[in-house]
Protein backbone atom coordinates (compact mmCIF):
# COMPACT_ATOMS: atom_id res chain seq x y z
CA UNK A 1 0.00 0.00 0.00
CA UNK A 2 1.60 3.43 -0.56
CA UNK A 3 1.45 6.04 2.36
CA UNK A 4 -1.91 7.76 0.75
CA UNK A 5 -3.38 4.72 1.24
CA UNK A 6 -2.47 3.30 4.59
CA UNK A 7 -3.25 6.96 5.81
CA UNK A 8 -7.02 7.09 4.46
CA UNK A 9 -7.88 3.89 5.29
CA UNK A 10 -6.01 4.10 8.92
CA UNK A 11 -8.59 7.21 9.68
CA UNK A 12 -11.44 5.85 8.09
CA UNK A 13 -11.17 3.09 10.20
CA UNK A 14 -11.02 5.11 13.31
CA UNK A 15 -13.81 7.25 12.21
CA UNK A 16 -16.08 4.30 11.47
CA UNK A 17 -14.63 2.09 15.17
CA UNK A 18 -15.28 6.09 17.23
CA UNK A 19 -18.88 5.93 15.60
CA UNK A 20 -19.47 2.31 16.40
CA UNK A 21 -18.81 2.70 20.33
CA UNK A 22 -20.17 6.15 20.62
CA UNK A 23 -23.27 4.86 18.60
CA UNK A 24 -23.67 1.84 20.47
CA UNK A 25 -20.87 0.08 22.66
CA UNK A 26 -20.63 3.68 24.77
CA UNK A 27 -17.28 3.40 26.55
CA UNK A 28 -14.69 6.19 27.22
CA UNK A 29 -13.13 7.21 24.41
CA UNK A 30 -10.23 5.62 23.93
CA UNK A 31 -11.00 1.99 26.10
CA UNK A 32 -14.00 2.15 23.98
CA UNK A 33 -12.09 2.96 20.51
CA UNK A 34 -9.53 0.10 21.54
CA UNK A 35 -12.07 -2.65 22.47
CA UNK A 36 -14.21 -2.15 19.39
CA UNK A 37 -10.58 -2.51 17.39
CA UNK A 38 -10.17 -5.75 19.06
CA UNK A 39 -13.56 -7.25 18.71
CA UNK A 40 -13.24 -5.91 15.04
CA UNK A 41 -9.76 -8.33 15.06
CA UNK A 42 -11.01 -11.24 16.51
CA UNK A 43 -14.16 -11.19 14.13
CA UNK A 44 -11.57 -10.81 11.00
CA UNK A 45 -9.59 -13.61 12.26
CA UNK A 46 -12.38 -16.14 13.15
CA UNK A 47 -14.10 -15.29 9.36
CA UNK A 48 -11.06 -14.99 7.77
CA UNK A 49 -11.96 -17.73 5.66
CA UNK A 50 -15.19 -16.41 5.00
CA UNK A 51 -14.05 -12.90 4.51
CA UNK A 52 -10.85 -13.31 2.69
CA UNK A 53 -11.05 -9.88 1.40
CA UNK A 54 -11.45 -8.47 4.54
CA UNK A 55 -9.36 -10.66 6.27
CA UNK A 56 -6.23 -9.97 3.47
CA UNK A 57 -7.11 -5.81 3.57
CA UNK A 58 -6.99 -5.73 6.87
CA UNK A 59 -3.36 -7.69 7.33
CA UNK A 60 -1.94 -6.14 4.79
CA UNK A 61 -2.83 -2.51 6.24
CA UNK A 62 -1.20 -3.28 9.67
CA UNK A 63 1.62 -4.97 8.58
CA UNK A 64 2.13 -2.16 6.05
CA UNK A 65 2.04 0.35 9.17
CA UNK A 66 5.68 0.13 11.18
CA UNK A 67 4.37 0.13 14.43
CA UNK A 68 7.33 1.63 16.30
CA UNK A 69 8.51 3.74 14.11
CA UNK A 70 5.16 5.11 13.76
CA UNK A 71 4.80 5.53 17.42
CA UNK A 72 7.80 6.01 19.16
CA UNK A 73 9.40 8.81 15.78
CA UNK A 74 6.13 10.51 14.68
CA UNK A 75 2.99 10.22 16.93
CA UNK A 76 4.62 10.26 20.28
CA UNK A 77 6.20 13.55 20.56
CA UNK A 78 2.85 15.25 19.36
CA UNK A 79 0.97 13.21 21.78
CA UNK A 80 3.26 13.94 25.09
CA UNK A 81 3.68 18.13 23.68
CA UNK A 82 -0.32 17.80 23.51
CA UNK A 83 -0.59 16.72 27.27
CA UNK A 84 2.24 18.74 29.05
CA UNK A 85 0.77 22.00 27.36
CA UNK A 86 -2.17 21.62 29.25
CA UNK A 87 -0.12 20.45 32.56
CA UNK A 88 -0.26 22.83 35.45
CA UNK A 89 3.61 23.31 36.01
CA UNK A 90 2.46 24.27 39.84
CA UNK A 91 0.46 21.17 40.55
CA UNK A 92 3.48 19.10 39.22
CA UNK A 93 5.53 21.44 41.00
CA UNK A 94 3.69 20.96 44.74
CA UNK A 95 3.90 16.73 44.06
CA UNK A 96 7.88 16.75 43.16
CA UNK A 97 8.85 14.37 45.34
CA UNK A 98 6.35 11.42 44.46
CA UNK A 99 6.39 12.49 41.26
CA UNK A 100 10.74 11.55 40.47
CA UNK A 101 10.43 8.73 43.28
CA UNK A 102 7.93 6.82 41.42
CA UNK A 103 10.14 7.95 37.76
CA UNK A 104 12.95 6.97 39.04
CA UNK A 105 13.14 4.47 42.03
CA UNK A 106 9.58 2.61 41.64
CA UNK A 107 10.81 2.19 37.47
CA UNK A 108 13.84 -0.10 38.75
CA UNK A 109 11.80 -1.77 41.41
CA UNK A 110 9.53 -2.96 39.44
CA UNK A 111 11.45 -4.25 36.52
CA UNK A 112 13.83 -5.99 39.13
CA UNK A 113 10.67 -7.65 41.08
CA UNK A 114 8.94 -8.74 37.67
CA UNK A 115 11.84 -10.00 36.67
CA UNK A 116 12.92 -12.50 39.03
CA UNK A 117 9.03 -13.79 39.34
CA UNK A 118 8.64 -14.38 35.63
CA UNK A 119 11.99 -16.28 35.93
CA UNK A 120 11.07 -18.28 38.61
CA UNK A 121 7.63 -19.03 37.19
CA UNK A 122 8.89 -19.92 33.56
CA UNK A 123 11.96 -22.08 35.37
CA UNK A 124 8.80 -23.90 37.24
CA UNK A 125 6.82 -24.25 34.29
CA UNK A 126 9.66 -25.42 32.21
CA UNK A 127 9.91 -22.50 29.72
CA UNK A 128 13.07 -21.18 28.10
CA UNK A 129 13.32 -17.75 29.17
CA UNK A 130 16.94 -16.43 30.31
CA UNK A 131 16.61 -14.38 33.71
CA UNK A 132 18.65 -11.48 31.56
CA UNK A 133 15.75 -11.38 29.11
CA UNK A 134 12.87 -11.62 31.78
CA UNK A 135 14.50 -8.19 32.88
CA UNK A 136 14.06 -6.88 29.67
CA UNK A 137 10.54 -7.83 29.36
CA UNK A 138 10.38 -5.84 33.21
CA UNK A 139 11.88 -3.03 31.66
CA UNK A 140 9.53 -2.44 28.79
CA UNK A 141 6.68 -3.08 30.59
CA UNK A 142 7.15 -1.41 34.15
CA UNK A 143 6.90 1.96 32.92
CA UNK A 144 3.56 4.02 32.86
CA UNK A 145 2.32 5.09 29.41
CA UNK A 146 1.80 9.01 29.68
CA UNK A 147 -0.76 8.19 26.61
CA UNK A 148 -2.65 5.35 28.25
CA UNK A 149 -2.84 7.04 31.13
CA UNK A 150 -4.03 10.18 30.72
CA UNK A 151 -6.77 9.22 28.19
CA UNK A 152 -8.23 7.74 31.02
CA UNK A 153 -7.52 9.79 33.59
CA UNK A 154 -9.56 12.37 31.73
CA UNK A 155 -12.45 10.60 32.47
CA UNK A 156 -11.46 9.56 36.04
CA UNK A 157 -12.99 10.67 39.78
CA UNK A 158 -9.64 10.47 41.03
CA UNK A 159 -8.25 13.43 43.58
CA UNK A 160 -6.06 16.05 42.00
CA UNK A 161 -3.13 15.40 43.83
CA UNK A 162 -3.23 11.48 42.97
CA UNK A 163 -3.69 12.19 39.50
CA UNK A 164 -0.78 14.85 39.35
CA UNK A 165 1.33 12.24 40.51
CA UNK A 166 -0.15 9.66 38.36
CA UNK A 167 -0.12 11.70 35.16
CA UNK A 168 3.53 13.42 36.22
CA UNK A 169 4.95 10.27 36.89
CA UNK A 170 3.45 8.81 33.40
CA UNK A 171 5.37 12.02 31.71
CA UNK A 172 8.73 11.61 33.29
CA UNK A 173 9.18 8.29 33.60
CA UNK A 174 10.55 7.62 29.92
CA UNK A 175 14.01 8.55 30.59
CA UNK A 176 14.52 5.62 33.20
CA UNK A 177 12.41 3.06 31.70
CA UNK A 178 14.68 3.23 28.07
CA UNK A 179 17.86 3.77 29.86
CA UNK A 180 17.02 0.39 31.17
CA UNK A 181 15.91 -1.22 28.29
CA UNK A 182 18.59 -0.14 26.01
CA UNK A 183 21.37 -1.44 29.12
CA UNK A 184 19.70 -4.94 29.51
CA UNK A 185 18.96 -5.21 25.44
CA UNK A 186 22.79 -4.82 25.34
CA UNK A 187 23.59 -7.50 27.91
CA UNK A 188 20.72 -9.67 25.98
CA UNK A 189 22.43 -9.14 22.79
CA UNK A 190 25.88 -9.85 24.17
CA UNK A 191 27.76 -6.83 22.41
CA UNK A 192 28.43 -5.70 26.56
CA UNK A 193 28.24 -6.88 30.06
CA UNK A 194 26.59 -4.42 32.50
CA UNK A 195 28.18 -1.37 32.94
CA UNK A 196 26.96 1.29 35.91
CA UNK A 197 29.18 3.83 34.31
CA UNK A 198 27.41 3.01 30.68
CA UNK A 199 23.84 3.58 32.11
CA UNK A 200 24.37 6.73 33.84
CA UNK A 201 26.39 7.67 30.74
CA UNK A 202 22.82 7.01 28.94
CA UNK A 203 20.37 8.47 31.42
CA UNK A 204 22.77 11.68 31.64
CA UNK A 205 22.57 11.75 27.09
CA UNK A 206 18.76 10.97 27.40
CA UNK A 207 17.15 12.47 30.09
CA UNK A 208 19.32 15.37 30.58
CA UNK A 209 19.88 15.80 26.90
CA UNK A 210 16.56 15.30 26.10
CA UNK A 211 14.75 18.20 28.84
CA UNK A 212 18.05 21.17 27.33
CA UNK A 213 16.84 20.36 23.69
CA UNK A 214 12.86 20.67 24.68
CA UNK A 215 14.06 23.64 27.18
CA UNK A 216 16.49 25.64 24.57
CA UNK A 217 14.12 24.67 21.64
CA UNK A 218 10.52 26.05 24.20
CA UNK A 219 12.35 29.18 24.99
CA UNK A 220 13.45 30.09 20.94
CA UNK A 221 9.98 29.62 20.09
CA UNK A 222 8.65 31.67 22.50
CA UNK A 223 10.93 34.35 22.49
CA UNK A 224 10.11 34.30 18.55
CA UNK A 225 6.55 34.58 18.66
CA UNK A 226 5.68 37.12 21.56
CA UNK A 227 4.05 39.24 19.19
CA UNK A 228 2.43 37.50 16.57
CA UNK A 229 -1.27 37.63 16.83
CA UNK A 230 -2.24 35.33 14.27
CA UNK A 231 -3.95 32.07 14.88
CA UNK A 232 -2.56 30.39 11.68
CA UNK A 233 0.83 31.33 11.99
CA UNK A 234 0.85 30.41 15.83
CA UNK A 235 -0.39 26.74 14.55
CA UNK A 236 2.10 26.26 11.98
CA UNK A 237 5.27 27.55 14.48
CA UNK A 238 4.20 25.21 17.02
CA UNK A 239 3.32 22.39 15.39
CA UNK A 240 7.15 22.53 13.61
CA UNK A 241 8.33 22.98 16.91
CA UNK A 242 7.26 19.33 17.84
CA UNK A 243 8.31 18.18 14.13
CA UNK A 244 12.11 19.77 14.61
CA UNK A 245 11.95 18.12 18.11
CA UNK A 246 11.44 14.78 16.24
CA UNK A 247 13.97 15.03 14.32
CA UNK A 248 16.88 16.67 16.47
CA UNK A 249 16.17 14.24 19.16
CA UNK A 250 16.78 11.68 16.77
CA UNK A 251 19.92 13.10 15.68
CA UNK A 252 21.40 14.28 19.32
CA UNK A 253 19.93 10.66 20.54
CA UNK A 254 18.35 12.64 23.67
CA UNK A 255 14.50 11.56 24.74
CA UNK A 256 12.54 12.89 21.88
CA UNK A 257 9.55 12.11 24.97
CA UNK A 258 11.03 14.22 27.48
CA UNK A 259 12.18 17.03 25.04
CA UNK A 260 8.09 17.73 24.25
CA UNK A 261 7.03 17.34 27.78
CA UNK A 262 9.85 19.53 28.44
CA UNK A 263 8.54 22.10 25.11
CA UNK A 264 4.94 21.53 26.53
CA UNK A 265 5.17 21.84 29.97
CA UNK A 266 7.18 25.86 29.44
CA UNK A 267 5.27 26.95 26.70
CA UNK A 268 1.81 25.44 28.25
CA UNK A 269 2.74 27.62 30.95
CA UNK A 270 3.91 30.70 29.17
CA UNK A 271 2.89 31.42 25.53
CA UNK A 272 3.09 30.71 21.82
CA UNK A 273 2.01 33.70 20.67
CA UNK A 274 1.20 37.33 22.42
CA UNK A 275 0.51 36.40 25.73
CA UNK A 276 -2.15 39.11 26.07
CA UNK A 277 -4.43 37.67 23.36
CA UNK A 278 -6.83 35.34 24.89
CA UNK A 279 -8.71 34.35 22.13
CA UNK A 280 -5.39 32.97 20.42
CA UNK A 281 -4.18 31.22 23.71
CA UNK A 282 -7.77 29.42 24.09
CA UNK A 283 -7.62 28.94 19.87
CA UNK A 284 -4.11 27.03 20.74
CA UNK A 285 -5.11 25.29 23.60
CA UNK A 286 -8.17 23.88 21.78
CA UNK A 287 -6.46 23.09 18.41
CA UNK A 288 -3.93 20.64 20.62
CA UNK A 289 -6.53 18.80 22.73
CA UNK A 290 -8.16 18.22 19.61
CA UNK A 291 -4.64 16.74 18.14
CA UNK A 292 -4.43 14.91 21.04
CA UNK A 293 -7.83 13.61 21.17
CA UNK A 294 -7.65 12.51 17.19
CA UNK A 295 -4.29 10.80 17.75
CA UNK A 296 -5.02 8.55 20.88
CA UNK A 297 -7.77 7.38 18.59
CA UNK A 298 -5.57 6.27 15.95
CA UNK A 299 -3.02 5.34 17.94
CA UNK A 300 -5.99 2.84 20.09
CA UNK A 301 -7.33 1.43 16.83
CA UNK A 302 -3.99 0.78 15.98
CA UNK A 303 -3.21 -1.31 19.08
CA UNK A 304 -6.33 -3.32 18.53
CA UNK A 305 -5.92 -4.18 14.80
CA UNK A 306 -2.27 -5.43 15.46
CA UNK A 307 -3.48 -8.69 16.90
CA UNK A 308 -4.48 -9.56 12.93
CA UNK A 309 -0.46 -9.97 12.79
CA UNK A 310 0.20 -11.53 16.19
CA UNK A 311 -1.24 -14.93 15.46
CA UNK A 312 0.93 -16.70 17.69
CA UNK A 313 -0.77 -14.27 20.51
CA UNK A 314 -2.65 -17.74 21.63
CA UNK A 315 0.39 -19.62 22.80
CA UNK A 316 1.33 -17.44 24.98
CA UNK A 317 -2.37 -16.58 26.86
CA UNK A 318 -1.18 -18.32 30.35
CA UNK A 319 2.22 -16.63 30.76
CA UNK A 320 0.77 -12.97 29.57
CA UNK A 321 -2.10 -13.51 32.32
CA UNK A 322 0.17 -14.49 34.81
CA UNK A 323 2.78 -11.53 33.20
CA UNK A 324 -0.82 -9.41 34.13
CA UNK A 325 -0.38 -10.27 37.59
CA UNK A 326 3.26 -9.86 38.12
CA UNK A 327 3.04 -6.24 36.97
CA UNK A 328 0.74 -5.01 39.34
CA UNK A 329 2.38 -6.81 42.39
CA UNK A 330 5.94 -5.36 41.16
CA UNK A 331 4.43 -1.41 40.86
CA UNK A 332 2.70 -2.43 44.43
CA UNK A 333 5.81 -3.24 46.27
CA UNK A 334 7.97 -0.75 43.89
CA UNK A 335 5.23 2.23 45.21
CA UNK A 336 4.63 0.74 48.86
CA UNK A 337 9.07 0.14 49.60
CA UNK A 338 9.62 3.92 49.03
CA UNK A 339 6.54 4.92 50.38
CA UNK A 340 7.23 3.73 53.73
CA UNK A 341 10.85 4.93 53.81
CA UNK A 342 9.61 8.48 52.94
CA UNK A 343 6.03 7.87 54.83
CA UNK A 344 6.22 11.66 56.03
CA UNK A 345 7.12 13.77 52.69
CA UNK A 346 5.29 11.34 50.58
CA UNK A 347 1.95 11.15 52.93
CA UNK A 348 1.03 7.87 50.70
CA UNK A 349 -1.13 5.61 52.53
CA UNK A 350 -2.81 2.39 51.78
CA UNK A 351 -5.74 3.58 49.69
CA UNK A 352 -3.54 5.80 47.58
CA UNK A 353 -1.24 2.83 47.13
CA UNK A 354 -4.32 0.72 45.54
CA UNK A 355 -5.38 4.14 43.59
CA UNK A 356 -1.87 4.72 42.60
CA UNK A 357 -1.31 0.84 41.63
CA UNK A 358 -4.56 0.31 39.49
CA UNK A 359 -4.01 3.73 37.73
CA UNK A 360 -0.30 2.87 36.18
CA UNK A 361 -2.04 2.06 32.82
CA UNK A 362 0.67 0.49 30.05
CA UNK A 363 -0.34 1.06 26.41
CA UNK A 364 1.14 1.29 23.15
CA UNK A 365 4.89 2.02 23.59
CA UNK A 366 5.40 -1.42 25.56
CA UNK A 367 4.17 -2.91 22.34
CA UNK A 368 5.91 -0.74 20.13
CA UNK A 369 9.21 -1.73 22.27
CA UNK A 370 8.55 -5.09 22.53
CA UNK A 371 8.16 -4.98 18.30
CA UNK A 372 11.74 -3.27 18.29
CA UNK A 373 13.21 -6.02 20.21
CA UNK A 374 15.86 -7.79 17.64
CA UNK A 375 14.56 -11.45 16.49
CA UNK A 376 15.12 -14.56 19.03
CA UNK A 377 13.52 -17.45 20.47
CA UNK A 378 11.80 -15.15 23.32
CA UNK A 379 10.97 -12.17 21.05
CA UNK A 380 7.51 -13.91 20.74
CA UNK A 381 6.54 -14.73 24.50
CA UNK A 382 7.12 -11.30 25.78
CA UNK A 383 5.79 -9.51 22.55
CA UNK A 384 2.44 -11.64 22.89
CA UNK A 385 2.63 -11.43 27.14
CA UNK A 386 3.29 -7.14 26.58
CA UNK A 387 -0.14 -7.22 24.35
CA UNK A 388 -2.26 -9.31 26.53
CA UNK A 389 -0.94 -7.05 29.46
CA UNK A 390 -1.74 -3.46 27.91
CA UNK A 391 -5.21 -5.06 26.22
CA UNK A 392 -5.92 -5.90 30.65
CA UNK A 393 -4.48 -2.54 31.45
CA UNK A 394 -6.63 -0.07 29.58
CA UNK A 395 -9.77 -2.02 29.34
CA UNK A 396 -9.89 -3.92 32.52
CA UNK A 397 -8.27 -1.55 34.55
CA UNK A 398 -9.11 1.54 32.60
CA UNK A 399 -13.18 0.83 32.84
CA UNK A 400 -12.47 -0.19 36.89
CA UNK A 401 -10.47 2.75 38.06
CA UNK A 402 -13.56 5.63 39.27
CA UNK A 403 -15.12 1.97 41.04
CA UNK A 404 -11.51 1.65 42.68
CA UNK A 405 -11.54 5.78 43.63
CA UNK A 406 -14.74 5.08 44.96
CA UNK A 407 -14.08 2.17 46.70
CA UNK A 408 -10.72 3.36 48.71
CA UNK A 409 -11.92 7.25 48.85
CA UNK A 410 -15.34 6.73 50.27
């Protein structure tokens, strides 16, 4: 299919899987968007014989669609820019601490702890899976997604402060989670052996490299448009902003993620455009929810159609339910450990551990790391145990959470 192609049909398959649950399924946007996508895959697969046509369109659209690259180079910086420009740096600002504890130390935690019990449950059950690769699988899946997460927090009853730290967390997190996963997919690979030096070397590239080049490239823009007045032109700067922070992130290899939080979170904050005209800061601020709104829409139906192309998803049902349960008991202790060792500045207490557990949605950049992972014997188990795991995240999870706030609030 050539790009025009896999474009139109990509959107007029949203359009038509947005009517269909808004129509009749009713669910939040983007659980319901991704659940319609999967019931739409399941019918393809069990008619494909039927429905050849269908069946063949449909395959050959998402396997002409690179998932990651898709993702991870193109959608994902306009999605994060989208959701730190309507942040409130203050509110991020009052819930620091939880905020970098749960970015930083509850990332490792939880990749270590899912680790070691996926490799003692595949060593009991007799599965090949090296310990060194079982990390892997903890670091690509530990992480929040900022996407996941805040599509559903939107529709949430969850206190402000928990979802500041929720949706802060979800934002900031990248830079540890990929450090990781770039370290361990070394080790896997055998080109080195681990090297403390190496991943602070990384994080120090990413992370820090990543918030100067959102920073430096937040403050040209701004300092460029103070006076223009123009909706249009306003548009066009800032949606090249996010384009040039694409591709110089790519070049610098910093966090594309954290440089348009980093873009978003100063210019949400301050301007793009004359800060006196309201109309044009509303215009702005409307124009990027909208992006954000169309491309968690895509991005959902995309998730759901790519089980078409996972057909070996089925063999690995019992390990990715039991993966399911590992997560949430590694972010548990990973939240609880720190929690209690900074009980007083962190005020986190039971119920906001069970609020703060249920919320960590994962979502389409486990998948899209998971796809990235170089072929080998266990590149199918933990791409087919990552999908199973986001699928449980944002629908099970996702359509529980305000009956969780409820439950531990009241």
């Amino acid at each position: 299919m050539d790009t025009f192609t896999i474009i139109t049909a990509l959107i007029t398959i949203s359009a038509l899987i947005s009517y269909i649950n808004l129509r009749f399924i009713k669910l939040p946007g983007a659980i319901g968007v991704m659940f319609v996508s999967i019931l739409l895959s399941v019918f393809i697969l069990v008619t494909g014989k039927a429905f050849p046509v269908a069946f063949n369109f449909i395959r050959d659209l998402t396997q002409s669609i690179d998932f990651t690259k898709t993702l991870l180079d193109i959608m994902l910086a306009f999605l994060l820019f989208a959701s730190a420009f309507h942040f409130e740096y203050k509110k991020l600002k009052e819930q620091k601490r939880p905020v970098l504890v749960l970015s930083t130390i509850g990332v490792v935690g939880s990749t270590v702890i899912f680790g070691f019990l996926l490799d003692i449950t595949t060593t009991l059950l007799g599965i090949d899976l090296p310990l060194v690769y079982c990390f892997l699988f903890g670091a690509l899946i530990s992480p929040t997604d900022p996407v996941a997460v805040l599509s559903v927090l939107k529709k949430s009853r969850i206190p402000q402060s928990l979802e500041t730290i929720i949706s802060g967390e979800s934002l900031l997190n990248d830079g540890v989670g990929l450090i990781l996963f770039i370290t361990i997919g070394e080790v896997a690979a055998q080109e080195a052996s681990f090297s403390f030096t190496h991943a602070l070397e990384l994080f120090a590239v990413e992370v820090f490299g990543g918030l100067a080049l959102g920073t430096a490239v937040a403050f040209v823009t701004g300092y460029l448009t103070k006076k223009i007045q123009e909706f249009q032109t306003a548009i066009l700067v800032s949606i090249s902003m996010v384009m040039a922070i694409s591709v110089l992130g790519s070049l610098l290899h910093v966090s594309v993620p954290l440089a348009a939080v980093a873009a978003g979170l100063i210019l949400g904050n301050t301007s793009i455009g004359a800060k006196t005209n309201t109309e044009l800061q509303n215009y702005l601020h409307q124009f990027w929810e909208l992006i954000d709104e169309l491309l968690n829409i895509i991005l959902f139906v995309m998730i759901g159609l790519q089980i078409v192309v996972l057909p070996f998803i089925g063999n690995y049902w019992f390990i990715g339910m039991v993966s399911v349960l590992f997560v949430l008991v590694a972010r548990g202790v990973s939240i609880a450990v720190p929690a209690l060792a900074l009980r007083r500045s962190l005020k986190t207490t039971f119920s906001t551990t069970a609020i703060l557990v249920w919320a960590g949605l994962r979502g389409g950049i486990s998948v899209a790391l998971a796809l990235s992972l170089p072929d080998s014997p266990y590149k199918e188990l933990i791409l087919s145990a990552s999908y199973i795991i986001v699928i449980f995240s944002v629908i099970v999870q996702g359509l529980t959470l305000n009956k969780v706030v409820d439950r531990f609030i009241d």
